[in-house]
PDB file of N, CA and C in Angstrom:
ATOM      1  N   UNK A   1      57.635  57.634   5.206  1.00  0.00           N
ATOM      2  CA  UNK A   1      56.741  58.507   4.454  1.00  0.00           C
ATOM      3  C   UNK A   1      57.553  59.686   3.930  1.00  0.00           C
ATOM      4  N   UNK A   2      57.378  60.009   2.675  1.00  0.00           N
ATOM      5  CA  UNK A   2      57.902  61.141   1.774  1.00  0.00           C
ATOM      6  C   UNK A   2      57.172  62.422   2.544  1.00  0.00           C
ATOM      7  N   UNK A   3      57.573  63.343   2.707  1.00  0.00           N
ATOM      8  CA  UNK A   3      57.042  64.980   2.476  1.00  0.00           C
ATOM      9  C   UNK A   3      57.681  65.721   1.708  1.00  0.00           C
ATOM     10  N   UNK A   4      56.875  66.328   0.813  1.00  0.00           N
ATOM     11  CA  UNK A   4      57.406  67.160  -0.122  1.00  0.00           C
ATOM     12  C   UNK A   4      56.316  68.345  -0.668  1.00  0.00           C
ATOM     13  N   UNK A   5      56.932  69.701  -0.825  1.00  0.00           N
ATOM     14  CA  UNK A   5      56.312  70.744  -1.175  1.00  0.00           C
ATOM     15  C   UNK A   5      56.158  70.655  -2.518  1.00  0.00           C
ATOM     16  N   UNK A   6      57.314  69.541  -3.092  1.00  0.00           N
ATOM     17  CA  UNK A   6      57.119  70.024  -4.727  1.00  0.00           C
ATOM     18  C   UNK A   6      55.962  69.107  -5.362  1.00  0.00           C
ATOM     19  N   UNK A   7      56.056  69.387  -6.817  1.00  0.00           N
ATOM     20  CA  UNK A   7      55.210  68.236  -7.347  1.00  0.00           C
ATOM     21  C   UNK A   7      55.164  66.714  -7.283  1.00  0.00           C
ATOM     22  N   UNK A   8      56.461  66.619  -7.724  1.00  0.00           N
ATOM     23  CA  UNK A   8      57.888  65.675  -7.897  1.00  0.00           C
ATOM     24  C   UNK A   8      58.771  64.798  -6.317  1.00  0.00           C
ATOM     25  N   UNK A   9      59.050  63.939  -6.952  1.00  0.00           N
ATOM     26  CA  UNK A   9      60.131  63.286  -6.212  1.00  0.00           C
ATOM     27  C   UNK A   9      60.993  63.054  -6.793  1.00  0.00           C
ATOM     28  N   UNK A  10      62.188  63.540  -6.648  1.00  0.00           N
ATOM     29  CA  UNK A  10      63.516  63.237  -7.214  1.00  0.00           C
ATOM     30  C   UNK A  10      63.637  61.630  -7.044  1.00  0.00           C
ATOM     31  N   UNK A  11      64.000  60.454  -8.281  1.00  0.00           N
ATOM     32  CA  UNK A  11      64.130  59.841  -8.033  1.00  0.00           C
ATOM     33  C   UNK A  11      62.617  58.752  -8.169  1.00  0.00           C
ATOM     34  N   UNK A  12      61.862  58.990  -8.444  1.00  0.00           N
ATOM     35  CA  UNK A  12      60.619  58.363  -7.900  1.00  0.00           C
ATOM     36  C   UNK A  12      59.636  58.493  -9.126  1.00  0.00           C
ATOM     37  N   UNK A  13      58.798  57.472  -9.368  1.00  0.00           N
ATOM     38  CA  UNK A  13      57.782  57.638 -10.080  1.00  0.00           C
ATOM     39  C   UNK A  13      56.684  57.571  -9.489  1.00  0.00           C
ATOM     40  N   UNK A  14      55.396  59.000  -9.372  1.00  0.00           N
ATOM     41  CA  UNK A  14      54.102  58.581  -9.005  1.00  0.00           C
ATOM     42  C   UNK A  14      53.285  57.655 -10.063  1.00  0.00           C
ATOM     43  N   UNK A  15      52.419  56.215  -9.027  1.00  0.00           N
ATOM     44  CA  UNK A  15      51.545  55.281  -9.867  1.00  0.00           C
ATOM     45  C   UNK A  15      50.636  55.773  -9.879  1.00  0.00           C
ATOM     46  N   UNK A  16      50.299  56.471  -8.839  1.00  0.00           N
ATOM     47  CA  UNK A  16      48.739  56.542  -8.081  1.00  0.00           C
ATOM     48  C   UNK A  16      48.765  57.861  -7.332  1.00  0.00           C
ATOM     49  N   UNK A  17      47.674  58.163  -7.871  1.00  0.00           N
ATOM     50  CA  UNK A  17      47.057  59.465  -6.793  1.00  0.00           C
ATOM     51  C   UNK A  17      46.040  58.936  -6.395  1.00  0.00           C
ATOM     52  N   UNK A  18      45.834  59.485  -4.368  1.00  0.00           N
ATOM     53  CA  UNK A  18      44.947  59.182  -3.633  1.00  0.00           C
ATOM     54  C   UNK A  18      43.854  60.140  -2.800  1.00  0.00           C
ATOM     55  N   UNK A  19      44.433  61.049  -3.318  1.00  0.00           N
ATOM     56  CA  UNK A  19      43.938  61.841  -2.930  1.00  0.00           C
ATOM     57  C   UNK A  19      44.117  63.499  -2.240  1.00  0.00           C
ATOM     58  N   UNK A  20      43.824  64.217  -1.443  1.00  0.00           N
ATOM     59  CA  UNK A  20      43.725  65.597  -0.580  1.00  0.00           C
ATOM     60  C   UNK A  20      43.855  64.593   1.156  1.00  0.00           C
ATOM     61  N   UNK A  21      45.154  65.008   1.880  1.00  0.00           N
ATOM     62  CA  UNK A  21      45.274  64.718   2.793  1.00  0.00           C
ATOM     63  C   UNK A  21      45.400  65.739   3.739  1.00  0.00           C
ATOM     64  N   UNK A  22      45.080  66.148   5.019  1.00  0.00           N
ATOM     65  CA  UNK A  22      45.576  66.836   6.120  1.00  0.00           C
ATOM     66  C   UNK A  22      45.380  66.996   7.400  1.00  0.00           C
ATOM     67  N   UNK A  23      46.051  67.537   8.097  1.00  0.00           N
ATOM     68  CA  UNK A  23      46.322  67.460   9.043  1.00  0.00           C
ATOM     69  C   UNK A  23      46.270  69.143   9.929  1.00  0.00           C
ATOM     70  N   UNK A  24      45.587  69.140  11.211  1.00  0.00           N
ATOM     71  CA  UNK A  24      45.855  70.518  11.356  1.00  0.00           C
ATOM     72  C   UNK A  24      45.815  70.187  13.290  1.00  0.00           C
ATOM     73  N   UNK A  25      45.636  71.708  13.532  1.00  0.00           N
ATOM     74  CA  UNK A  25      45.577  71.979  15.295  1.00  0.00           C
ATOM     75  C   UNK A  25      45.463  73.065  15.572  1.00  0.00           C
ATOM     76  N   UNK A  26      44.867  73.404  16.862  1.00  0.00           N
ATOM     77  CA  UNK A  26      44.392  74.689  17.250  1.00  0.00           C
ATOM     78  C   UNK A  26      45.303  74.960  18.079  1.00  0.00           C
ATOM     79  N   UNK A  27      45.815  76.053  18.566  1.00  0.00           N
ATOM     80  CA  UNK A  27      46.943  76.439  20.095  1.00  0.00           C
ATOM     81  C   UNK A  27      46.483  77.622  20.451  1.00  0.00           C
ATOM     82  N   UNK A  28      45.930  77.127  21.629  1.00  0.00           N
ATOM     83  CA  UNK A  28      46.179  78.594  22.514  1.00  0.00           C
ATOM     84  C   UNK A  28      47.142  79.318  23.269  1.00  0.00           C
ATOM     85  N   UNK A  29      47.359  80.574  23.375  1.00  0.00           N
ATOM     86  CA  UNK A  29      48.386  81.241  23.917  1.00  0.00           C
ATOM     87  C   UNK A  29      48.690  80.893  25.623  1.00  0.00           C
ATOM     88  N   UNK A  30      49.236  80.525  26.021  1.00  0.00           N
ATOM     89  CA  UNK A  30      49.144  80.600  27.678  1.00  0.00           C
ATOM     90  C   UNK A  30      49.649  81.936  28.474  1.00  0.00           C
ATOM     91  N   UNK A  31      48.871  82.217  29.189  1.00  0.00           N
ATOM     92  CA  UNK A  31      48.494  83.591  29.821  1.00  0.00           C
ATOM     93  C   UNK A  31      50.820  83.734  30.684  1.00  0.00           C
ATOM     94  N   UNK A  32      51.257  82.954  31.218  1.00  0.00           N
ATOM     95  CA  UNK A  32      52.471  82.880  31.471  1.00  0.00           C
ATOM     96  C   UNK A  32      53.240  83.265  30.165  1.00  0.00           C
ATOM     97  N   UNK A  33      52.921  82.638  29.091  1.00  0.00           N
ATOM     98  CA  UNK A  33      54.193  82.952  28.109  1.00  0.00           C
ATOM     99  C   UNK A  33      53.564  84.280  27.473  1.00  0.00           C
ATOM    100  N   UNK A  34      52.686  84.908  27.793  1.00  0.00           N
ATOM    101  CA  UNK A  34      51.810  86.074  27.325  1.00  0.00           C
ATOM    102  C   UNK A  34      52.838  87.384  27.524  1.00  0.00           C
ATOM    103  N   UNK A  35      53.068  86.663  29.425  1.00  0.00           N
ATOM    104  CA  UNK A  35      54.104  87.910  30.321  1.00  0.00           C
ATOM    105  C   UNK A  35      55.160  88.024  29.715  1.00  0.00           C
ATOM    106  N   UNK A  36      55.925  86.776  29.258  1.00  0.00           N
ATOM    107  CA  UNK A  36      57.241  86.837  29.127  1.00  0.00           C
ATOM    108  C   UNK A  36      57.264  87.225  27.806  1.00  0.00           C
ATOM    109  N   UNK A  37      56.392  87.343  26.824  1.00  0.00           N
ATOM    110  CA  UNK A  37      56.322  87.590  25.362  1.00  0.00           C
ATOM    111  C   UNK A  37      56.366  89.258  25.703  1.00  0.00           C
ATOM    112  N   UNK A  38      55.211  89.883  26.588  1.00  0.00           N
ATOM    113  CA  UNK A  38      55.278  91.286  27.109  1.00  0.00           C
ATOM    114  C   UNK A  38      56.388  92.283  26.907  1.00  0.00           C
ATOM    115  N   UNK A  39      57.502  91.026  28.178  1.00  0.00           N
ATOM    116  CA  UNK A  39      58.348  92.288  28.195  1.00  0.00           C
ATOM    117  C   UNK A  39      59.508  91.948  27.427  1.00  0.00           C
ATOM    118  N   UNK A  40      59.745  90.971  26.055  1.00  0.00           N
ATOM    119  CA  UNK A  40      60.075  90.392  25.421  1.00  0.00           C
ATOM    120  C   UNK A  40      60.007  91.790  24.672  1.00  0.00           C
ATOM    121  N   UNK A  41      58.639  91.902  24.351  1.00  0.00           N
ATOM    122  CA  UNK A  41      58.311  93.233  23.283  1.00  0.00           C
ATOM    123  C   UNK A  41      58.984  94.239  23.293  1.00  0.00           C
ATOM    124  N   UNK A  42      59.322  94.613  24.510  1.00  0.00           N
ATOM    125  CA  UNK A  42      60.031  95.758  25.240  1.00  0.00           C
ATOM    126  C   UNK A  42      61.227  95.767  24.699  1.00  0.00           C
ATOM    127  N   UNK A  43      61.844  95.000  25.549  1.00  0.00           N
ATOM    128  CA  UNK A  43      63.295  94.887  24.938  1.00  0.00           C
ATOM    129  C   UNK A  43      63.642  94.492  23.720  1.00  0.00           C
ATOM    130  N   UNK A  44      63.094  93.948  22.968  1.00  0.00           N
ATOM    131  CA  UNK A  44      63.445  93.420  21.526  1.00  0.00           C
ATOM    132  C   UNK A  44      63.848  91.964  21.802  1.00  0.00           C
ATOM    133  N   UNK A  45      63.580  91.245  20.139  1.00  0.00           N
ATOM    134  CA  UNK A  45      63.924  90.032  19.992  1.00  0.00           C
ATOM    135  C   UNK A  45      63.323  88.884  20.066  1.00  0.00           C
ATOM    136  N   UNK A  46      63.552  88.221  19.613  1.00  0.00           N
ATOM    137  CA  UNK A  46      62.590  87.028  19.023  1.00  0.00           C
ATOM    138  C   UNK A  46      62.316  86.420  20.874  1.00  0.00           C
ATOM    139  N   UNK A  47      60.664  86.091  20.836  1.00  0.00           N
ATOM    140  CA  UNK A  47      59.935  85.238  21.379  1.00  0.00           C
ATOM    141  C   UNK A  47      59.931  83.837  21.396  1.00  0.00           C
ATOM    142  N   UNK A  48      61.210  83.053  21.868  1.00  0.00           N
ATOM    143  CA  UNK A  48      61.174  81.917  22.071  1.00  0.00           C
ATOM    144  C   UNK A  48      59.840  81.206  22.105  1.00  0.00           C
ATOM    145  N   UNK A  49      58.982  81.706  23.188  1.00  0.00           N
ATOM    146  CA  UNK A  49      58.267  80.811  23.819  1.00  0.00           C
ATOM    147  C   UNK A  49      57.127  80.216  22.675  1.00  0.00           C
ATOM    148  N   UNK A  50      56.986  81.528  21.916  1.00  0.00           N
ATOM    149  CA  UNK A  50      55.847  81.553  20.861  1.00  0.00           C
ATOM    150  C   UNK A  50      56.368  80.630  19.669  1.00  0.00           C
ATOM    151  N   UNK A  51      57.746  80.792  19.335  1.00  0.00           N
ATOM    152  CA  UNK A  51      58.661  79.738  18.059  1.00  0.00           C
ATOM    153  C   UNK A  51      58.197  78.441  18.796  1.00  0.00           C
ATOM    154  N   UNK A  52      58.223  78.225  19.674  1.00  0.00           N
ATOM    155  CA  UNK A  52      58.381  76.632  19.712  1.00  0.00           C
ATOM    156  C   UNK A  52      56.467  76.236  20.004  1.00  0.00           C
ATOM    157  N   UNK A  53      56.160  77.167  20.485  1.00  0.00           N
ATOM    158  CA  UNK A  53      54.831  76.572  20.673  1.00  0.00           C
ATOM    159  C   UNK A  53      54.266  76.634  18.451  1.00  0.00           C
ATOM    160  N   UNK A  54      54.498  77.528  17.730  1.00  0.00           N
ATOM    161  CA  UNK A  54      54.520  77.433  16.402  1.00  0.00           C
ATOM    162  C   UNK A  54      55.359  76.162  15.776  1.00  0.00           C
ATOM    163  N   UNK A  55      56.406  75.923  16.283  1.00  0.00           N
ATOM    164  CA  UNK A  55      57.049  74.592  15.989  1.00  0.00           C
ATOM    165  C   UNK A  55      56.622  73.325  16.134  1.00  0.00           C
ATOM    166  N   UNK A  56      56.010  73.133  17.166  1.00  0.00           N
ATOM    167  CA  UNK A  56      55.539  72.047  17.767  1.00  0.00           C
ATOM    168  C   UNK A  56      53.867  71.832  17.179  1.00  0.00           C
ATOM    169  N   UNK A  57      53.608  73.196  16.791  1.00  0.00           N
ATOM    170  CA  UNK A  57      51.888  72.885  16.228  1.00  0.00           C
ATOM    171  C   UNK A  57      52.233  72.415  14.405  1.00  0.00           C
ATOM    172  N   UNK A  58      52.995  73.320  14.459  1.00  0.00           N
ATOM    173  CA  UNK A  58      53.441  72.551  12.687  1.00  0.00           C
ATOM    174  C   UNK A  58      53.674  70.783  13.105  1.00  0.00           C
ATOM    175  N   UNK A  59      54.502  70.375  13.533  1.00  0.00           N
ATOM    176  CA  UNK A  59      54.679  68.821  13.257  1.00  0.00           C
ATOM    177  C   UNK A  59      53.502  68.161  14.085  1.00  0.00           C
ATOM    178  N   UNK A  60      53.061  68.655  14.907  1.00  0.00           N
ATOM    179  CA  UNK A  60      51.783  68.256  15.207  1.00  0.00           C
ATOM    180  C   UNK A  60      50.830  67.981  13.857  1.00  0.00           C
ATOM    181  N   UNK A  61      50.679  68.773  13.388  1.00  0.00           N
ATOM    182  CA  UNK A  61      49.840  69.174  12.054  1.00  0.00           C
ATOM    183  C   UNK A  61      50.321  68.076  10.866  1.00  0.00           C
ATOM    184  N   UNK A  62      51.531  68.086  10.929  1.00  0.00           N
ATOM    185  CA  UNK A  62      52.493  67.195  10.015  1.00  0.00           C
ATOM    186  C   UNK A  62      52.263  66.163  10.199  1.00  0.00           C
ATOM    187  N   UNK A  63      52.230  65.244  11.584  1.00  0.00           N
ATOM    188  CA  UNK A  63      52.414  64.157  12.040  1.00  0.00           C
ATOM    189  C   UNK A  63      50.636  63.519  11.494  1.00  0.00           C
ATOM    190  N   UNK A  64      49.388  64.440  12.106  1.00  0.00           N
ATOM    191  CA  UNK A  64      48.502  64.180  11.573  1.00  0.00           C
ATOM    192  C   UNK A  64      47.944  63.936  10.358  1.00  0.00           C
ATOM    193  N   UNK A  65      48.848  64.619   9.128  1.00  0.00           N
ATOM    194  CA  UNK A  65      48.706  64.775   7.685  1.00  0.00           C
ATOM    195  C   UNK A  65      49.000  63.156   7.266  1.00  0.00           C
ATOM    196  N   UNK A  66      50.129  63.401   7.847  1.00  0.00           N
ATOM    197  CA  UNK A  66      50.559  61.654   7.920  1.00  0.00           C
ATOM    198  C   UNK A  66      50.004  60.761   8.070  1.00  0.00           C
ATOM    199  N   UNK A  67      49.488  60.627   9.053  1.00  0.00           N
ATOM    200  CA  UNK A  67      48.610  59.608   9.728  1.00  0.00           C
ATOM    201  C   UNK A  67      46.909  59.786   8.612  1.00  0.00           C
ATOM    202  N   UNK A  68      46.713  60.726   8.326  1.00  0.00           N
ATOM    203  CA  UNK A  68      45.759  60.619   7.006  1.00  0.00           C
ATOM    204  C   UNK A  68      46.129  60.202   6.131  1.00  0.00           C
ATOM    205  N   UNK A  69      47.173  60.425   5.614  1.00  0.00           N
ATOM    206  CA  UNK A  69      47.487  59.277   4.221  1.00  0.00           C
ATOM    207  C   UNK A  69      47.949  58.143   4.202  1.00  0.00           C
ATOM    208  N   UNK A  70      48.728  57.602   5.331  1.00  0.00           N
ATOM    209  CA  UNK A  70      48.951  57.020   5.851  1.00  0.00           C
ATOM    210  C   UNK A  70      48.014  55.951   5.444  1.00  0.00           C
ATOM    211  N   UNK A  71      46.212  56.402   6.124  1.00  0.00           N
ATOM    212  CA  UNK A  71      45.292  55.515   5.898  1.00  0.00           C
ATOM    213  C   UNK A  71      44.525  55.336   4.967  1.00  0.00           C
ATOM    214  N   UNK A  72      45.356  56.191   3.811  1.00  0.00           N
ATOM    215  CA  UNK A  72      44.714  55.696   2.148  1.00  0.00           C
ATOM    216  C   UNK A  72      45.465  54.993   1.858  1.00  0.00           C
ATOM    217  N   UNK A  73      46.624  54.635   2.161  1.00  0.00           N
ATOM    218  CA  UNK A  73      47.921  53.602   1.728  1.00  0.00           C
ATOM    219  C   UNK A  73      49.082  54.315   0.865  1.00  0.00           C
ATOM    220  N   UNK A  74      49.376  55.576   1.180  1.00  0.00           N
ATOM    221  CA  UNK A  74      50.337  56.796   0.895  1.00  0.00           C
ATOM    222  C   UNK A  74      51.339  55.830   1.201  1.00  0.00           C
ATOM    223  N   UNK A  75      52.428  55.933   0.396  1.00  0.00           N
ATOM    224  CA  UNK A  75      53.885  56.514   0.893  1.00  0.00           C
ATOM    225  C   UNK A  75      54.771  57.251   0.736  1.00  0.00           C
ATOM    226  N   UNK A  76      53.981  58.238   0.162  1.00  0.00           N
ATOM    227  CA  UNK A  76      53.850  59.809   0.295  1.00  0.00           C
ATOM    228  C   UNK A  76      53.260  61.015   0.220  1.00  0.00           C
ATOM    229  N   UNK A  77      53.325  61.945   0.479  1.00  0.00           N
ATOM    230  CA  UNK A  77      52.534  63.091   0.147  1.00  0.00           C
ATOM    231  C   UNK A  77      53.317  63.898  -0.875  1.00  0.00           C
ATOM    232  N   UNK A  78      52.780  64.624  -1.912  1.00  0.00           N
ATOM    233  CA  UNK A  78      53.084  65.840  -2.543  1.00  0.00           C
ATOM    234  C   UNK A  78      52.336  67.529  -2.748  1.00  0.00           C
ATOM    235  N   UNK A  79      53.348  68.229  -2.886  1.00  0.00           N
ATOM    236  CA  UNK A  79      52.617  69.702  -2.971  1.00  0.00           C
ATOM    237  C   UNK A  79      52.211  69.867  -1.478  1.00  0.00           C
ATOM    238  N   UNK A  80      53.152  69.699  -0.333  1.00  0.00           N
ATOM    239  CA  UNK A  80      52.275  70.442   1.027  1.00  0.00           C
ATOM    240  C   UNK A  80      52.812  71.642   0.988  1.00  0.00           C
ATOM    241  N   UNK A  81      51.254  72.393   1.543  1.00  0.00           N
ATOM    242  CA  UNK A  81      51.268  73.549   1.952  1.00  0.00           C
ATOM    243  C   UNK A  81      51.115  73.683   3.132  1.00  0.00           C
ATOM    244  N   UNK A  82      51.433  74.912   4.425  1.00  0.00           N
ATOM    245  CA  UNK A  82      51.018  75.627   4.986  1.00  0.00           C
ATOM    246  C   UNK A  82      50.106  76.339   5.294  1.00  0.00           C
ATOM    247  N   UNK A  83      49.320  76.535   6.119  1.00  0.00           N
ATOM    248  CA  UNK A  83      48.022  77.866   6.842  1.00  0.00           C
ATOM    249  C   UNK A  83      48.275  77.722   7.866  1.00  0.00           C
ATOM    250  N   UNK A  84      48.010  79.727   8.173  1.00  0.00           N
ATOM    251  CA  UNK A  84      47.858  79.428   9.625  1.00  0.00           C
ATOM    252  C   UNK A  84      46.406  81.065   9.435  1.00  0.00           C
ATOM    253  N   UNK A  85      45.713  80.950  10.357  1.00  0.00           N
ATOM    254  CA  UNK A  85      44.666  81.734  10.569  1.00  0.00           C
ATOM    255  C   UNK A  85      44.494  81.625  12.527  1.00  0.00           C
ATOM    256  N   UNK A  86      43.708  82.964  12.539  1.00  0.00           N
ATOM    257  CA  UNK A  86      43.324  83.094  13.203  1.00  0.00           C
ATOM    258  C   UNK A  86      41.906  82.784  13.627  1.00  0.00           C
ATOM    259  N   UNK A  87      41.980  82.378  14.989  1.00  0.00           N
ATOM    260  CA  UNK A  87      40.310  81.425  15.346  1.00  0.00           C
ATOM    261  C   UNK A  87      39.962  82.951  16.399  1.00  0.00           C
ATOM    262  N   UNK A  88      40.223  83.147  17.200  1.00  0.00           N
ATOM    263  CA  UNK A  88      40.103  84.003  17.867  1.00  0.00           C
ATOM    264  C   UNK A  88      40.959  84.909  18.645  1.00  0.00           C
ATOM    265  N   UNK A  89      41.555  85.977  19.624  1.00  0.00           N
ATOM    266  CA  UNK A  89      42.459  87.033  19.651  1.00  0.00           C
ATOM    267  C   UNK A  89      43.526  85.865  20.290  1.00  0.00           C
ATOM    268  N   UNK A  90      43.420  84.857  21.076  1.00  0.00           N
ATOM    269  CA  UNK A  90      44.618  84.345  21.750  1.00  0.00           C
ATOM    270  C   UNK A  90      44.752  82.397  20.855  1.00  0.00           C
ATOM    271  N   UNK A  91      43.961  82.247  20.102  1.00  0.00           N
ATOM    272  CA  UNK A  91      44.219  80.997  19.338  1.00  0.00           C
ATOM    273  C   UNK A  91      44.361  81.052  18.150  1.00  0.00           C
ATOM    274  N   UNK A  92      45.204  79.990  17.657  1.00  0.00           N
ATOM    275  CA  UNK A  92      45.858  80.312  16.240  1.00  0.00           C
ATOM    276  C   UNK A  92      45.456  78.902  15.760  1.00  0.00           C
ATOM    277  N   UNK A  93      45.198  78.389  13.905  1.00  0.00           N
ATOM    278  CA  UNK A  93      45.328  76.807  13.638  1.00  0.00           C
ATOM    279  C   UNK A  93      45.857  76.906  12.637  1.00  0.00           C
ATOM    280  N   UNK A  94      46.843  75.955  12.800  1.00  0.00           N
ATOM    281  CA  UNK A  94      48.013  75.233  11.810  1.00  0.00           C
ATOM    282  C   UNK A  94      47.096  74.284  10.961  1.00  0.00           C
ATOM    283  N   UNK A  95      47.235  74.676   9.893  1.00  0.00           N
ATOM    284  CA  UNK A  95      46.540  73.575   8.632  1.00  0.00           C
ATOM    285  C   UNK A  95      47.868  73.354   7.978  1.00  0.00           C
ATOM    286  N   UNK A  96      47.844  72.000   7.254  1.00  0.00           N
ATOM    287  CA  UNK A  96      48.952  71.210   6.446  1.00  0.00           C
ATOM    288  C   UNK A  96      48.190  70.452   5.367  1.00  0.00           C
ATOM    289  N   UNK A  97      48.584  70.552   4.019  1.00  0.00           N
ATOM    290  CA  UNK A  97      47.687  69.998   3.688  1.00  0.00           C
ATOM    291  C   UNK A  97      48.531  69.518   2.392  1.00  0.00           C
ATOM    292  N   UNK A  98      48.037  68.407   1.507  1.00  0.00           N
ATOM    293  CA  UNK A  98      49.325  68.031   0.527  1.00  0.00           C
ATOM    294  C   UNK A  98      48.440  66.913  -0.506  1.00  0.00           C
ATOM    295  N   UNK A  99      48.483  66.201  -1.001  1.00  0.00           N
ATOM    296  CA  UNK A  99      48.195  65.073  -2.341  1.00  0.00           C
ATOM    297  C   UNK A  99      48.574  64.440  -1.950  1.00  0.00           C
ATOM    298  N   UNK A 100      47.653  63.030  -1.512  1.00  0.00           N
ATOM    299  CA  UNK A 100      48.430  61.942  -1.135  1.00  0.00           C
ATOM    300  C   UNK A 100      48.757  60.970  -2.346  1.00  0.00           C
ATOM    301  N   UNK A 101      49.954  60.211  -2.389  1.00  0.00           N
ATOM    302  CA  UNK A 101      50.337  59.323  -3.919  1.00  0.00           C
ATOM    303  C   UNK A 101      50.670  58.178  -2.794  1.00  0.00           C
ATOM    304  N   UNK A 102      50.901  57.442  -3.867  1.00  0.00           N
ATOM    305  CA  UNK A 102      51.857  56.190  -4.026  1.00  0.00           C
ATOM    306  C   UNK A 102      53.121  56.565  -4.934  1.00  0.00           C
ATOM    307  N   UNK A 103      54.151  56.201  -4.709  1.00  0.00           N
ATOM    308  CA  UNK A 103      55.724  55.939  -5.738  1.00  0.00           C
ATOM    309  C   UNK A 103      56.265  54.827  -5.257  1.00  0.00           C
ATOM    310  N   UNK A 104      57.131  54.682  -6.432  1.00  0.00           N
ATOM    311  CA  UNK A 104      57.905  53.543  -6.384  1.00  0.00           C
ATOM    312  C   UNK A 104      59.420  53.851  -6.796  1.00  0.00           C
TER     313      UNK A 104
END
């Protein structure tokens, strides 16, 4: 499967458009990486714990986008975007969202 932000595929002709595909997920903060984010604050410097739990909800999100176009008969997506919003003070949701095609 293609992912791509742009319109285009280098290389590729779209036949078919299928549609608005996506994929998303909710994450909550865990009260442990809360502490270590704490005194993280303190001292300065990037929050591991929070990058990867953000890392892991993106391809989460990704993997699902996939698996939606997937089941229009994609073999690829174009134009994905990014969201992220807030659900409430300690949960966050990753939206992914893109045009599903066909190319050849």
């Amino acid at each position: 499967m293609i992912v791509a932000t742009s319109s285009q595929i280098a290389g590729k002709e779209i036949k078919k458009t299928l549609g608005i595909v996506r994929g998303n997920t909710i994450r909550a903060r865990h009260i442990g990486k809360d502490i270590l984010a704490f005194f993280k604050n303190i001292v300065g410097g990037e929050i591991e714990e929070y990058t990867k739990l953000m890392g892991e909800s993106r391809e989460q999100s990704i993997d699902r986008m996939v698996a939606n176009a997937e089941t229009l008969g994609a073999n690829a997506v174009v134009d994905v975007r990014f969201s992220t919003s807030y659900i409430m003070e300690s949960a966050a949701e990753i939206l992914v969202y893109g045009t599903a095609v066909y190319v050849e």
